[in-house]
PDB file of N, CA and C in Angstrom:
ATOM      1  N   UNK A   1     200.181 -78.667 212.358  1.00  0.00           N
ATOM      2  CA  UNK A   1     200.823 -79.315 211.246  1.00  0.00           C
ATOM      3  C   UNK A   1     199.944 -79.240 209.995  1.00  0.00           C
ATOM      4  N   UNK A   2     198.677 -79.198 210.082  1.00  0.00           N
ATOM      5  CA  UNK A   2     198.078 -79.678 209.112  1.00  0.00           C
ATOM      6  C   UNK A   2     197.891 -77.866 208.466  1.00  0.00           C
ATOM      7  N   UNK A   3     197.874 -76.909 209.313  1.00  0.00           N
ATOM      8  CA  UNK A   3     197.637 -75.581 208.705  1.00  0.00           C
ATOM      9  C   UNK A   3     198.802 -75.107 207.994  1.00  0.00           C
ATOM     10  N   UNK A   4     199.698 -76.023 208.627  1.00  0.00           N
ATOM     11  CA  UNK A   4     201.470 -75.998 207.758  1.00  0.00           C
ATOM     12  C   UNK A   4     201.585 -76.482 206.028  1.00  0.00           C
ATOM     13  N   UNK A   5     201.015 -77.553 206.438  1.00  0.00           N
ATOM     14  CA  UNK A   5     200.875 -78.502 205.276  1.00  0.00           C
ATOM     15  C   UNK A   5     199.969 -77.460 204.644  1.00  0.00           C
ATOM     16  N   UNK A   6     198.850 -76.713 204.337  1.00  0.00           N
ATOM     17  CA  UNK A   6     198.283 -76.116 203.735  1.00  0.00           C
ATOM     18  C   UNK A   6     198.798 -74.741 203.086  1.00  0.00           C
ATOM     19  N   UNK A   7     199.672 -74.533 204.008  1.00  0.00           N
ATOM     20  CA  UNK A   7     200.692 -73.555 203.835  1.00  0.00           C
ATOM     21  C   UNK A   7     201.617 -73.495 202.397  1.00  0.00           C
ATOM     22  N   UNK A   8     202.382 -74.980 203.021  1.00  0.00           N
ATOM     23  CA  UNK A   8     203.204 -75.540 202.025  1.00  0.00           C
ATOM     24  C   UNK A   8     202.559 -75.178 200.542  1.00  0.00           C
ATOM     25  N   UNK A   9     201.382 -75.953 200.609  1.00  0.00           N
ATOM     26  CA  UNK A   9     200.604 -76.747 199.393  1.00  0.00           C
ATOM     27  C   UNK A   9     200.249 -74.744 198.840  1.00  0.00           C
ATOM     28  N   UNK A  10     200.313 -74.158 199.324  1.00  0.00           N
ATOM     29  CA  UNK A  10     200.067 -72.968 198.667  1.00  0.00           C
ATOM     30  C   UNK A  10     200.818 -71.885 198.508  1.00  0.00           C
ATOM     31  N   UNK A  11     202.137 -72.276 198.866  1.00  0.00           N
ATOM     32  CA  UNK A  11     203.755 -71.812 198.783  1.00  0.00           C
ATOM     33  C   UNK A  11     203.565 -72.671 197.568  1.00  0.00           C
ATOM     34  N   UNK A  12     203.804 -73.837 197.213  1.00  0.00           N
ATOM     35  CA  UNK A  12     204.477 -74.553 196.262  1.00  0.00           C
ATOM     36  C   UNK A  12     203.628 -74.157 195.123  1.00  0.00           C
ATOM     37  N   UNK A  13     202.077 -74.036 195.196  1.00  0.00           N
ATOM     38  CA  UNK A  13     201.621 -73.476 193.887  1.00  0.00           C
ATOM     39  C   UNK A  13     201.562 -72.041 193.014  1.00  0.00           C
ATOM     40  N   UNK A  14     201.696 -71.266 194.320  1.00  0.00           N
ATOM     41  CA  UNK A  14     202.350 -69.653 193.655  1.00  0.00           C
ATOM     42  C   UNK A  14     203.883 -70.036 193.175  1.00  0.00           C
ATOM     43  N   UNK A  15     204.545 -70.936 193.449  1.00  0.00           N
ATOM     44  CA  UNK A  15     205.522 -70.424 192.442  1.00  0.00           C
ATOM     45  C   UNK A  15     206.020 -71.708 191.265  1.00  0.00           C
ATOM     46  N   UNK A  16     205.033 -72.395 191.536  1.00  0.00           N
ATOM     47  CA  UNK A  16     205.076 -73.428 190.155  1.00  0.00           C
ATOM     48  C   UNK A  16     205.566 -74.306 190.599  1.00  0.00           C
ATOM     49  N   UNK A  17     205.769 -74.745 191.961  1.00  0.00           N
ATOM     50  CA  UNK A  17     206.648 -75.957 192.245  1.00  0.00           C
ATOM     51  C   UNK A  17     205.519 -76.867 192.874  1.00  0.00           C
ATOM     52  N   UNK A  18     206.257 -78.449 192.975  1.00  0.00           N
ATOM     53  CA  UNK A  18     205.447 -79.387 193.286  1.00  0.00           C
ATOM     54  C   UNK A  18     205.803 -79.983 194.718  1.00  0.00           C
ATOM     55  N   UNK A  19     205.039 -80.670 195.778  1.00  0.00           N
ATOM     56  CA  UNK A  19     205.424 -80.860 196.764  1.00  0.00           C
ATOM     57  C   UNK A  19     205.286 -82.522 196.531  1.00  0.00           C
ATOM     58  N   UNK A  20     206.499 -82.860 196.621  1.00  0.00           N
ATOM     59  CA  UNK A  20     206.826 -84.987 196.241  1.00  0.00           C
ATOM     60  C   UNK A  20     206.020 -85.717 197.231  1.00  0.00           C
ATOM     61  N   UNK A  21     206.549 -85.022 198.688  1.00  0.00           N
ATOM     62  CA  UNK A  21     206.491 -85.766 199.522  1.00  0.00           C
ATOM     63  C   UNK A  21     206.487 -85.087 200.928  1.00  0.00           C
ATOM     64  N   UNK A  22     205.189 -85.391 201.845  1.00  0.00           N
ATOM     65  CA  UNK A  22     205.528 -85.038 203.366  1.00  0.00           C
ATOM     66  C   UNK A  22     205.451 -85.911 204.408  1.00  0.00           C
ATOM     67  N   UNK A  23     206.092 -85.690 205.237  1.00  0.00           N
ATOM     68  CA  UNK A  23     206.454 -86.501 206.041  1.00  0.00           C
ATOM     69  C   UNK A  23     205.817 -86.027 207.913  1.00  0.00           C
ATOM     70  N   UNK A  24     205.818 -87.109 208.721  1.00  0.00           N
ATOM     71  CA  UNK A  24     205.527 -86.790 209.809  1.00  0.00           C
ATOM     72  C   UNK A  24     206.718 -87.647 210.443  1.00  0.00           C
ATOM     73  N   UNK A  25     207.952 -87.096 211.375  1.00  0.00           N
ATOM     74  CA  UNK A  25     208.788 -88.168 212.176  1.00  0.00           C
ATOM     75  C   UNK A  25     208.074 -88.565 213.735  1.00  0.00           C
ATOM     76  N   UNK A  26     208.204 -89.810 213.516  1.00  0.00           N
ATOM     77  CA  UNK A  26     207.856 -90.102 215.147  1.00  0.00           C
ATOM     78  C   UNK A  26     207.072 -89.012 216.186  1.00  0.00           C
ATOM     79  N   UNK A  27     206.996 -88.092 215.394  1.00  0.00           N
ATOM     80  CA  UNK A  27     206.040 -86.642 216.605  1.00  0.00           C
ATOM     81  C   UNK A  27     204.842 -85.964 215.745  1.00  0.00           C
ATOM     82  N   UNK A  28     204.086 -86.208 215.913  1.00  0.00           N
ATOM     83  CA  UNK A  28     203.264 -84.990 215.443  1.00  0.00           C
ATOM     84  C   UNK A  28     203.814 -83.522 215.166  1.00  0.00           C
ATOM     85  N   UNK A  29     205.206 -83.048 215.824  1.00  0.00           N
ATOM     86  CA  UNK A  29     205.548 -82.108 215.222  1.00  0.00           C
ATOM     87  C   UNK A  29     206.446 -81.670 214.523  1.00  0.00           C
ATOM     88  N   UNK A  30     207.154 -82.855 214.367  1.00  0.00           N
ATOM     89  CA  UNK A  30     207.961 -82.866 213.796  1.00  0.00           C
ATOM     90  C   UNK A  30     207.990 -83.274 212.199  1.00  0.00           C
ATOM     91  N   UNK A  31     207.751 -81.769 210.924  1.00  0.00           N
ATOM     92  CA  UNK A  31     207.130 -82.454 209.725  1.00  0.00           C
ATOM     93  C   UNK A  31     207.854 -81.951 208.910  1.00  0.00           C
ATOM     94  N   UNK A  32     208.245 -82.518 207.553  1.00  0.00           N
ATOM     95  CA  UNK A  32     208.970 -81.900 206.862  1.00  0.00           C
ATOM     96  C   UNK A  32     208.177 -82.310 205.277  1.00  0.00           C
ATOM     97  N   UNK A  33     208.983 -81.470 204.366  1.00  0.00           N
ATOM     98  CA  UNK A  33     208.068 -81.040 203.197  1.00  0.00           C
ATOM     99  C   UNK A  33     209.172 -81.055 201.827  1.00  0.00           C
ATOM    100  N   UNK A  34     209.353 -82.181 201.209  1.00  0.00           N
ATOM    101  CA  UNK A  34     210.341 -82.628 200.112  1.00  0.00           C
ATOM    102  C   UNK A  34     209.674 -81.640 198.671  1.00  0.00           C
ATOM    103  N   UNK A  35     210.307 -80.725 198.282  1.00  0.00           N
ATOM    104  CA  UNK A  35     209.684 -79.634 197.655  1.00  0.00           C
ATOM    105  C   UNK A  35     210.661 -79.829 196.196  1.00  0.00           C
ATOM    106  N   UNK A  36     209.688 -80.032 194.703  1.00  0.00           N
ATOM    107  CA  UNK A  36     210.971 -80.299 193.699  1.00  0.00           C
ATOM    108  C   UNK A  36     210.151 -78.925 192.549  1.00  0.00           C
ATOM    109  N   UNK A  37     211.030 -78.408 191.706  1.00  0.00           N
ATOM    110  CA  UNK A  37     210.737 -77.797 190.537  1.00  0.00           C
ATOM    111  C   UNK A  37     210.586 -78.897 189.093  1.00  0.00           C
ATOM    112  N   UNK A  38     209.681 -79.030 189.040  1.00  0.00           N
ATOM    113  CA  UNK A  38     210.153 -80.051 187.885  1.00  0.00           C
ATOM    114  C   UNK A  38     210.062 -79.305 186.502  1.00  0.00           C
ATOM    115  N   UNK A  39     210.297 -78.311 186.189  1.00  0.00           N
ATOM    116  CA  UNK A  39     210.719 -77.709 185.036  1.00  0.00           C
ATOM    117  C   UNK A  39     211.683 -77.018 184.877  1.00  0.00           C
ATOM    118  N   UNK A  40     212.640 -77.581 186.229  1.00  0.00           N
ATOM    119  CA  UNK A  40     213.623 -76.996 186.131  1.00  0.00           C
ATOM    120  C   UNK A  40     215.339 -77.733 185.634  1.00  0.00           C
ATOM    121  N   UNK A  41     215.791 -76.951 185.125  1.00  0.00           N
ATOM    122  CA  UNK A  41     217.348 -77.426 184.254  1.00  0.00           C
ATOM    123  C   UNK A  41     218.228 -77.856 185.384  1.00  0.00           C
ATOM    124  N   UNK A  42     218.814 -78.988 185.823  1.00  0.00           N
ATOM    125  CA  UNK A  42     219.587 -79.182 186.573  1.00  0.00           C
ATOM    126  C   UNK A  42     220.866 -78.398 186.629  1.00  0.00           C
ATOM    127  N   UNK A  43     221.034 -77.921 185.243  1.00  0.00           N
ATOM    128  CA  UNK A  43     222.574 -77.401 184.936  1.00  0.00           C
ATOM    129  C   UNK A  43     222.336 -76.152 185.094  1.00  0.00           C
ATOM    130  N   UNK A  44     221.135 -75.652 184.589  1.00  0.00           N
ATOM    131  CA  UNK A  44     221.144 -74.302 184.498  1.00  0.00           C
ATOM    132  C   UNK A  44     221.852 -73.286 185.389  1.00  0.00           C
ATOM    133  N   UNK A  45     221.993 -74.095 186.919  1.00  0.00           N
ATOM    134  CA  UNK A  45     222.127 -73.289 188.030  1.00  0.00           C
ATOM    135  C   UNK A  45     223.679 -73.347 188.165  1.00  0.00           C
ATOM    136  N   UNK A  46     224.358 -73.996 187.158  1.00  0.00           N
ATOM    137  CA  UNK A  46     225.957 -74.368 187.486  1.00  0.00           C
ATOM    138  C   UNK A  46     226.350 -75.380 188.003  1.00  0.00           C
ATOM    139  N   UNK A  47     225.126 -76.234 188.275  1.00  0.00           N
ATOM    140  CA  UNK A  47     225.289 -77.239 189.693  1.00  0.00           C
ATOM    141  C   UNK A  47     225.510 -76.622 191.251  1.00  0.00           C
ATOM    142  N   UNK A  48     224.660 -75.587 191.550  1.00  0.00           N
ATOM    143  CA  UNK A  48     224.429 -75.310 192.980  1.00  0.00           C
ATOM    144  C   UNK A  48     223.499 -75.823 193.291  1.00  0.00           C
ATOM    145  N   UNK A  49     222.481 -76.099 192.924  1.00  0.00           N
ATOM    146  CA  UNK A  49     221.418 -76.675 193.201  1.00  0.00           C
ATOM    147  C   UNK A  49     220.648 -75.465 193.803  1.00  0.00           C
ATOM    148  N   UNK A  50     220.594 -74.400 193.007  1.00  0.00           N
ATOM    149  CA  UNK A  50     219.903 -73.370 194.155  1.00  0.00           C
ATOM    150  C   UNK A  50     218.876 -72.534 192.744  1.00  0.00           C
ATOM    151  N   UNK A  51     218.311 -73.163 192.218  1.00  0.00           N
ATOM    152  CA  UNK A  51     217.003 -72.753 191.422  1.00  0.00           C
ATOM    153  C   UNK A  51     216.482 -71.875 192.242  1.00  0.00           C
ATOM    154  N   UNK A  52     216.405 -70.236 191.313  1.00  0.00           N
ATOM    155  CA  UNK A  52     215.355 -68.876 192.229  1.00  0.00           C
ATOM    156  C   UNK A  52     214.280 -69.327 192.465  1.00  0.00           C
ATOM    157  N   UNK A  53     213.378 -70.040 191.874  1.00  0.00           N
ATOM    158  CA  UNK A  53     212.194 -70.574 192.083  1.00  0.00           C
ATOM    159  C   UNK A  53     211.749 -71.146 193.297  1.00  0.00           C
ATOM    160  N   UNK A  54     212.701 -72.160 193.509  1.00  0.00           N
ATOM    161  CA  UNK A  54     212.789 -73.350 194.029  1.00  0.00           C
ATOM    162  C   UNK A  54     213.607 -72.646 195.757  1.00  0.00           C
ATOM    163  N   UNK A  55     214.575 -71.933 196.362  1.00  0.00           N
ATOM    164  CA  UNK A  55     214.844 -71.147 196.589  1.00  0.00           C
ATOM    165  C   UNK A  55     214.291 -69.956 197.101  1.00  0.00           C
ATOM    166  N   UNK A  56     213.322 -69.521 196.812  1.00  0.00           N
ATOM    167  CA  UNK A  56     212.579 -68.270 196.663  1.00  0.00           C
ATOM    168  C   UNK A  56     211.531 -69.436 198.169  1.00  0.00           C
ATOM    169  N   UNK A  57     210.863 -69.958 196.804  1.00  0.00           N
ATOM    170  CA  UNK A  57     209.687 -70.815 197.726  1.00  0.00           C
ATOM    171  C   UNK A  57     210.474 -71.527 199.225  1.00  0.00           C
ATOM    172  N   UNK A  58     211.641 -71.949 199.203  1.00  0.00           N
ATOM    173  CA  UNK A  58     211.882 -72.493 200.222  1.00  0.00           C
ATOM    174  C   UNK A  58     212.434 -71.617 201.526  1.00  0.00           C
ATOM    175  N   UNK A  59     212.546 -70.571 201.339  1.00  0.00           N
ATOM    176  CA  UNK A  59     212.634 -69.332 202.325  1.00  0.00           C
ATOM    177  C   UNK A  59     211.124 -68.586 202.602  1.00  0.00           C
ATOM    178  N   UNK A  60     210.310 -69.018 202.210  1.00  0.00           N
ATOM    179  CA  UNK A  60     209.063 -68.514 202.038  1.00  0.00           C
ATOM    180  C   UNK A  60     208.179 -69.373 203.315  1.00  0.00           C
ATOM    181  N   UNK A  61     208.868 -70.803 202.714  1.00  0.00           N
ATOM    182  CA  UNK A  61     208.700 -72.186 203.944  1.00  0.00           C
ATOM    183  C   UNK A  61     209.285 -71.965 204.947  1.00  0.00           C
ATOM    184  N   UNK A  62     210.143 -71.577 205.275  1.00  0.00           N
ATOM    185  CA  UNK A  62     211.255 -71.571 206.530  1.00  0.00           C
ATOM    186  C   UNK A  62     210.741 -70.241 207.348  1.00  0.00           C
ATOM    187  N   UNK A  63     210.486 -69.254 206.834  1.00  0.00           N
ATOM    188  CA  UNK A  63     209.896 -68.102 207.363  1.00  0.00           C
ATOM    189  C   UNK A  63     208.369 -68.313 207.900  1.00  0.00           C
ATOM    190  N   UNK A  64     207.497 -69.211 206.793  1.00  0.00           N
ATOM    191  CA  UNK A  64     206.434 -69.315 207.445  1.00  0.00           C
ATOM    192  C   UNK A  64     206.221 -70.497 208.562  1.00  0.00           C
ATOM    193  N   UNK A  65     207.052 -71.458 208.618  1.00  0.00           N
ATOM    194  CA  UNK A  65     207.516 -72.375 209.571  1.00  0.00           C
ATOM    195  C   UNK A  65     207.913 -71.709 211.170  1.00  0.00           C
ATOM    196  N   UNK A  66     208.757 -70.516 211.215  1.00  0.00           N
ATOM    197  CA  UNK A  66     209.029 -70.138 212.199  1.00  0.00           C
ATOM    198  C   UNK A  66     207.886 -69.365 212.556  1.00  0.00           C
ATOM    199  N   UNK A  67     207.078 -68.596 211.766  1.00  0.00           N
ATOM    200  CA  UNK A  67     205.563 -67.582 212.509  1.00  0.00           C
ATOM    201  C   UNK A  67     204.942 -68.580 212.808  1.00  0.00           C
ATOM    202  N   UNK A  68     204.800 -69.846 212.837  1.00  0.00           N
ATOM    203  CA  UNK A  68     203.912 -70.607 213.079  1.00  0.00           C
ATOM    204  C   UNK A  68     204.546 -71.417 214.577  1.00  0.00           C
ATOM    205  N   UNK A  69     205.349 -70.982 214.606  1.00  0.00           N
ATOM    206  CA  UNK A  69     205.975 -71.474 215.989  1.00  0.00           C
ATOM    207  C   UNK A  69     207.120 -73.086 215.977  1.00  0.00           C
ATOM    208  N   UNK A  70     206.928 -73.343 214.864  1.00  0.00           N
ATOM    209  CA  UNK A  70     208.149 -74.719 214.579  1.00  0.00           C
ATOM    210  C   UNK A  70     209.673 -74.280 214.207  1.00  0.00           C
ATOM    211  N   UNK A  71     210.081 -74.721 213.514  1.00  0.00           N
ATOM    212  CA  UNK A  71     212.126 -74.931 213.527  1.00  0.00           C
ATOM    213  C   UNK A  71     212.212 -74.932 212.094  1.00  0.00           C
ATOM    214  N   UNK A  72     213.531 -74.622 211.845  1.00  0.00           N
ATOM    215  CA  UNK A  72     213.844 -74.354 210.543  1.00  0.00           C
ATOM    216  C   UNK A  72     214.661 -75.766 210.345  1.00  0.00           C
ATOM    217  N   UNK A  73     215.151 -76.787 210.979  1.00  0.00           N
ATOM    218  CA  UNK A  73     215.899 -77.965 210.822  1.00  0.00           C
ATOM    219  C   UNK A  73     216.213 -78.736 212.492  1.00  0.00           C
ATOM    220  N   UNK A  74     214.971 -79.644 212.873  1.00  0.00           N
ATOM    221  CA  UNK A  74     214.848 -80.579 213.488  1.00  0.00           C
ATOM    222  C   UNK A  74     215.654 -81.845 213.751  1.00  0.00           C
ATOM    223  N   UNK A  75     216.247 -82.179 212.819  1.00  0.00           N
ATOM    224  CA  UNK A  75     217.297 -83.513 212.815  1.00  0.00           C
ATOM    225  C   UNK A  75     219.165 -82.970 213.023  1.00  0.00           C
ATOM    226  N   UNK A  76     219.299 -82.534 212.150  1.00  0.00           N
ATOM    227  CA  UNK A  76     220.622 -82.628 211.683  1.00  0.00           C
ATOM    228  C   UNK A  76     221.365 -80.820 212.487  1.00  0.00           C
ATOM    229  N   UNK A  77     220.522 -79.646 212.812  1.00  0.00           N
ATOM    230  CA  UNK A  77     220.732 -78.277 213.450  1.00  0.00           C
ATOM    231  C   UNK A  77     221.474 -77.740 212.343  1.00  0.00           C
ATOM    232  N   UNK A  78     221.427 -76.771 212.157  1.00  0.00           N
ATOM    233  CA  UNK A  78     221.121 -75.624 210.833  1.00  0.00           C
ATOM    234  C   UNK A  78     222.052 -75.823 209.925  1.00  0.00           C
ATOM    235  N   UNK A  79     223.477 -76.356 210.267  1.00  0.00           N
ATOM    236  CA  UNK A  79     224.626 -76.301 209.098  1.00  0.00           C
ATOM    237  C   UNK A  79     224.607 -75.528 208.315  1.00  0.00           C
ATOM    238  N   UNK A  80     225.771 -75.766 207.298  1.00  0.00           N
ATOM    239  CA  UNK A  80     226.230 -74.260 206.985  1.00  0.00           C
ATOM    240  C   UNK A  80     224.886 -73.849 205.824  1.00  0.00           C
ATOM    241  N   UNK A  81     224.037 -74.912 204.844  1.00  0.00           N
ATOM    242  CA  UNK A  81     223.158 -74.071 203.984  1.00  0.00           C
ATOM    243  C   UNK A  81     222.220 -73.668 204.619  1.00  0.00           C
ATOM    244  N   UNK A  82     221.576 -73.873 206.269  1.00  0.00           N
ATOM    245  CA  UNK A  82     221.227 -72.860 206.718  1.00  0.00           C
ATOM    246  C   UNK A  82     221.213 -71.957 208.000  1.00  0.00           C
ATOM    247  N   UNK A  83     222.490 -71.562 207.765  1.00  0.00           N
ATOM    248  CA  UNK A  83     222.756 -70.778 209.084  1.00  0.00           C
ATOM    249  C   UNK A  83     222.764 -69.615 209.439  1.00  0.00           C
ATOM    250  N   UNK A  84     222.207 -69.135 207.758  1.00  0.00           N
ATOM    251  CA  UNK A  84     221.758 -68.190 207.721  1.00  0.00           C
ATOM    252  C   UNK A  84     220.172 -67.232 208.318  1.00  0.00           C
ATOM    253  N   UNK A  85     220.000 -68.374 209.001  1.00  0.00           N
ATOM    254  CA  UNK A  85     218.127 -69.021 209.759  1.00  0.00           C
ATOM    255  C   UNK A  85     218.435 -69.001 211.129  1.00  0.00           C
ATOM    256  N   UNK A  86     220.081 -69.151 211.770  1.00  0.00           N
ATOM    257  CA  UNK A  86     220.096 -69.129 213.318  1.00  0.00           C
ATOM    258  C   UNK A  86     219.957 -67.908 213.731  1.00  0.00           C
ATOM    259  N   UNK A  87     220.071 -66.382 213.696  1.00  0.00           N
ATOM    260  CA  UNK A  87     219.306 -65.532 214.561  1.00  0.00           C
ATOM    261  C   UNK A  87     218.018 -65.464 214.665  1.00  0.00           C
ATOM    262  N   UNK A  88     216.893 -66.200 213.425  1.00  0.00           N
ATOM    263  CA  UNK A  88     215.612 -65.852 213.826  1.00  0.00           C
ATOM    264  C   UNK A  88     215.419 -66.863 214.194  1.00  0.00           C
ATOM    265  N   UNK A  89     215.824 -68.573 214.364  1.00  0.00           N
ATOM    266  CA  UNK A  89     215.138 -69.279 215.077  1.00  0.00           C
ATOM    267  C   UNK A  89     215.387 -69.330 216.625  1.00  0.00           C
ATOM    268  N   UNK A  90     216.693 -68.999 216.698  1.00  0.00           N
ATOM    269  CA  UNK A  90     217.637 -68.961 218.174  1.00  0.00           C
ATOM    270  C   UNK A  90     217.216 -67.903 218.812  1.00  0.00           C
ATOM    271  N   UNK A  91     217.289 -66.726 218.425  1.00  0.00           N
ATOM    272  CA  UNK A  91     216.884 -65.596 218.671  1.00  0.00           C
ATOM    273  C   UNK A  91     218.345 -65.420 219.933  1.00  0.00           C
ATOM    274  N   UNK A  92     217.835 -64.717 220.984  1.00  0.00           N
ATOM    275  CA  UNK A  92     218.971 -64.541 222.213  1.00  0.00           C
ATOM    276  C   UNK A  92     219.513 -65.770 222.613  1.00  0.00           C
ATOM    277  N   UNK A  93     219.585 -67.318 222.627  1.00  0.00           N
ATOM    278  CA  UNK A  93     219.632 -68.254 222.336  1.00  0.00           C
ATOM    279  C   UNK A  93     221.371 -68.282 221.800  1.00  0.00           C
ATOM    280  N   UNK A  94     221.146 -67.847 220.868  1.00  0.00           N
ATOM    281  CA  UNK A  94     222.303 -68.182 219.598  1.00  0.00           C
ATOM    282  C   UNK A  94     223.208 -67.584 220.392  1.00  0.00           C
ATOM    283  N   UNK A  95     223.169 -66.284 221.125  1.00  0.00           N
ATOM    284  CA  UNK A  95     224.219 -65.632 221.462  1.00  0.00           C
ATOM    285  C   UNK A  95     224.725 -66.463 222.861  1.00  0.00           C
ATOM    286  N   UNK A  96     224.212 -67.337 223.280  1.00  0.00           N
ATOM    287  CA  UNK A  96     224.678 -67.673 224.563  1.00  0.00           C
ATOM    288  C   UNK A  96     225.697 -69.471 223.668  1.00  0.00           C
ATOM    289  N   UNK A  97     224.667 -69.624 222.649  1.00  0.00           N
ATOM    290  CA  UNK A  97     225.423 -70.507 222.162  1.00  0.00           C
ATOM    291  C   UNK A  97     226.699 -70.584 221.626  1.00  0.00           C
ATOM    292  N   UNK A  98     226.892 -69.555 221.184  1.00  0.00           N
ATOM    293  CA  UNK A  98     228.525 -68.712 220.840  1.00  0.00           C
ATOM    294  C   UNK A  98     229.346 -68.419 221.643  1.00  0.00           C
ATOM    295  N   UNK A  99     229.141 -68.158 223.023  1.00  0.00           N
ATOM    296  CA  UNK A  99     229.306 -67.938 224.777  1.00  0.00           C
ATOM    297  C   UNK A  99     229.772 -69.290 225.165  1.00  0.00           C
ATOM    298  N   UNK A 100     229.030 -70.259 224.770  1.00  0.00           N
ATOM    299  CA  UNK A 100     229.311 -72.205 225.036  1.00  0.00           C
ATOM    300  C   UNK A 100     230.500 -72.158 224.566  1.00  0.00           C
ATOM    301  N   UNK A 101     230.052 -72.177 223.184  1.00  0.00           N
ATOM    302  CA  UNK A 101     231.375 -72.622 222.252  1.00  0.00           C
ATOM    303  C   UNK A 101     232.412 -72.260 222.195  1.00  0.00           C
ATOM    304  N   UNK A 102     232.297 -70.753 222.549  1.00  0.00           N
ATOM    305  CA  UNK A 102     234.177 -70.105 222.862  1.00  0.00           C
ATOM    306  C   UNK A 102     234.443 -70.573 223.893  1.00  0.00           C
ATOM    307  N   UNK A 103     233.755 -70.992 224.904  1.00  0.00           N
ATOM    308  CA  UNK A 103     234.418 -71.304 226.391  1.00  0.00           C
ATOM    309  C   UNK A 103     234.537 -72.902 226.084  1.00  0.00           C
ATOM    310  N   UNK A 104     234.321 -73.897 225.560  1.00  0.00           N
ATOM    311  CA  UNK A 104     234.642 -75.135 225.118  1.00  0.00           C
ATOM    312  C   UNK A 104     235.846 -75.548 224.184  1.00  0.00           C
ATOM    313  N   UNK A 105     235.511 -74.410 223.123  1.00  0.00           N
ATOM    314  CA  UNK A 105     236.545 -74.660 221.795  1.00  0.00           C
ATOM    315  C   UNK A 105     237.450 -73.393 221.536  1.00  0.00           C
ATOM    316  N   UNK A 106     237.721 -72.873 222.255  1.00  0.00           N
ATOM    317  CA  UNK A 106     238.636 -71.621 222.524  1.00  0.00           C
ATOM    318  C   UNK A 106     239.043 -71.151 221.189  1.00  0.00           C
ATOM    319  N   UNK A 107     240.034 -71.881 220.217  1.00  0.00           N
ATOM    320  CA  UNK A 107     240.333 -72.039 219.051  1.00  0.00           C
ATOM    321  C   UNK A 107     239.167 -72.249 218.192  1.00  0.00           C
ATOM    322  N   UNK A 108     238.516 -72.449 218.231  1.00  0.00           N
ATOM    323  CA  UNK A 108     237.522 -72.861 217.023  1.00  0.00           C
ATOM    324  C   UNK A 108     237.473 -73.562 215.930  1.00  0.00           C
ATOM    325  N   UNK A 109     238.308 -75.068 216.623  1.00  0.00           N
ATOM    326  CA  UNK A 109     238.582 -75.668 216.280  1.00  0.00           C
ATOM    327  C   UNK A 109     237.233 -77.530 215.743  1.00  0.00           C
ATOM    328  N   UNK A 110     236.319 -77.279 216.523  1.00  0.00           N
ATOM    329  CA  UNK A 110     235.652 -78.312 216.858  1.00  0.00           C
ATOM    330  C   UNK A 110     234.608 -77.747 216.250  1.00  0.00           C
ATOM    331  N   UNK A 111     234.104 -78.569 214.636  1.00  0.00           N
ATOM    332  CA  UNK A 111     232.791 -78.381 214.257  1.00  0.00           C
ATOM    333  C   UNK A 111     233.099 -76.315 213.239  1.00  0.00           C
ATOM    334  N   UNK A 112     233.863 -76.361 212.881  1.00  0.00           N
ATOM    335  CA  UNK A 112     234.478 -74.631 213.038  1.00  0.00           C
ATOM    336  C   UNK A 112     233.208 -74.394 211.623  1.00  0.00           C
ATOM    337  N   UNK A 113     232.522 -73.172 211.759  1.00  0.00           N
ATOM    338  CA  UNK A 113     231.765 -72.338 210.973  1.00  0.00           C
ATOM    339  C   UNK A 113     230.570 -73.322 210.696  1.00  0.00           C
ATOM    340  N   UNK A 114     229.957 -73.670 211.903  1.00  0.00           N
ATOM    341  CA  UNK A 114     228.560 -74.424 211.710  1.00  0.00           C
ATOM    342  C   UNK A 114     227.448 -73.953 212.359  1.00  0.00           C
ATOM    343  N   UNK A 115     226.643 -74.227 212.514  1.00  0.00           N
ATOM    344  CA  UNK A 115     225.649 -73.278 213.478  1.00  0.00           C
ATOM    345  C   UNK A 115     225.318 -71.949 213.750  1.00  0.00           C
ATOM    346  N   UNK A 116     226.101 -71.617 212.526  1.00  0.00           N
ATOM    347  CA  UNK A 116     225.744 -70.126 212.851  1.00  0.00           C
ATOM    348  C   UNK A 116     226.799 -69.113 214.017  1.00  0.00           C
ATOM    349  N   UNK A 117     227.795 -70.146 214.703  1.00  0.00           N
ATOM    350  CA  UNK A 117     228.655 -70.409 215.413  1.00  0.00           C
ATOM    351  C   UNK A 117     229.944 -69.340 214.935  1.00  0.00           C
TER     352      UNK A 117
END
């Protein structure tokens, strides 16, 4: 965690961003990293909330999160802003999870376009 956190802290300064706040939940491994641009235009982006900067650095986190052997989303499982992260965290995994879910939800009806699913 702590070589993570160092990680972070040097993700967030190559690209100008600031880190608010980190957190440890109930586990030692379980850590997460509240990451803000503060020179950045709220509007600028249209209201996506998806600043290149800000964006850039946070795929930078998620990639170096998984070489390090942790998860790309611990609480809540990848949803749709990032499910674009379930073949490299799932790996062969994902495909059996898609195997579950058609044999449960035939229709694809339950939870439909989440997980990477």
């Amino acid at each position: 965690m702590i070589e993570y956190k160092r990680f972070a802290d040097d993700v967030a300064a190559g690209h100008g961003l600031q880190i608010r706040e980190t957190a440890v939940w109930t586990d030692p491994r379980l850590f997460s990293v509240y990451i803000v641009d503060p020179s950045a235009d709220l509007d600028a982006d249209g209201g996506t909330g998806k600043a290149p900067a800000l964006w850039g650095a946070v795929d930078e986190l998620l990639a170096g999160a998984l070489r390090m052997g942790g998860g790309v989303e611990y609480c809540h499982g990848l949803g749709t802003k990032l499910a674009g992260w379930a073949d490299q965290e799932w790996g062969d995994a994902l495909l059996l999870a898609r195997r579950l879910k058609g044999a449960v939800d035939p229709n694809g009806i339950l939870n439909s376009g989440k997980l990477g699913l």
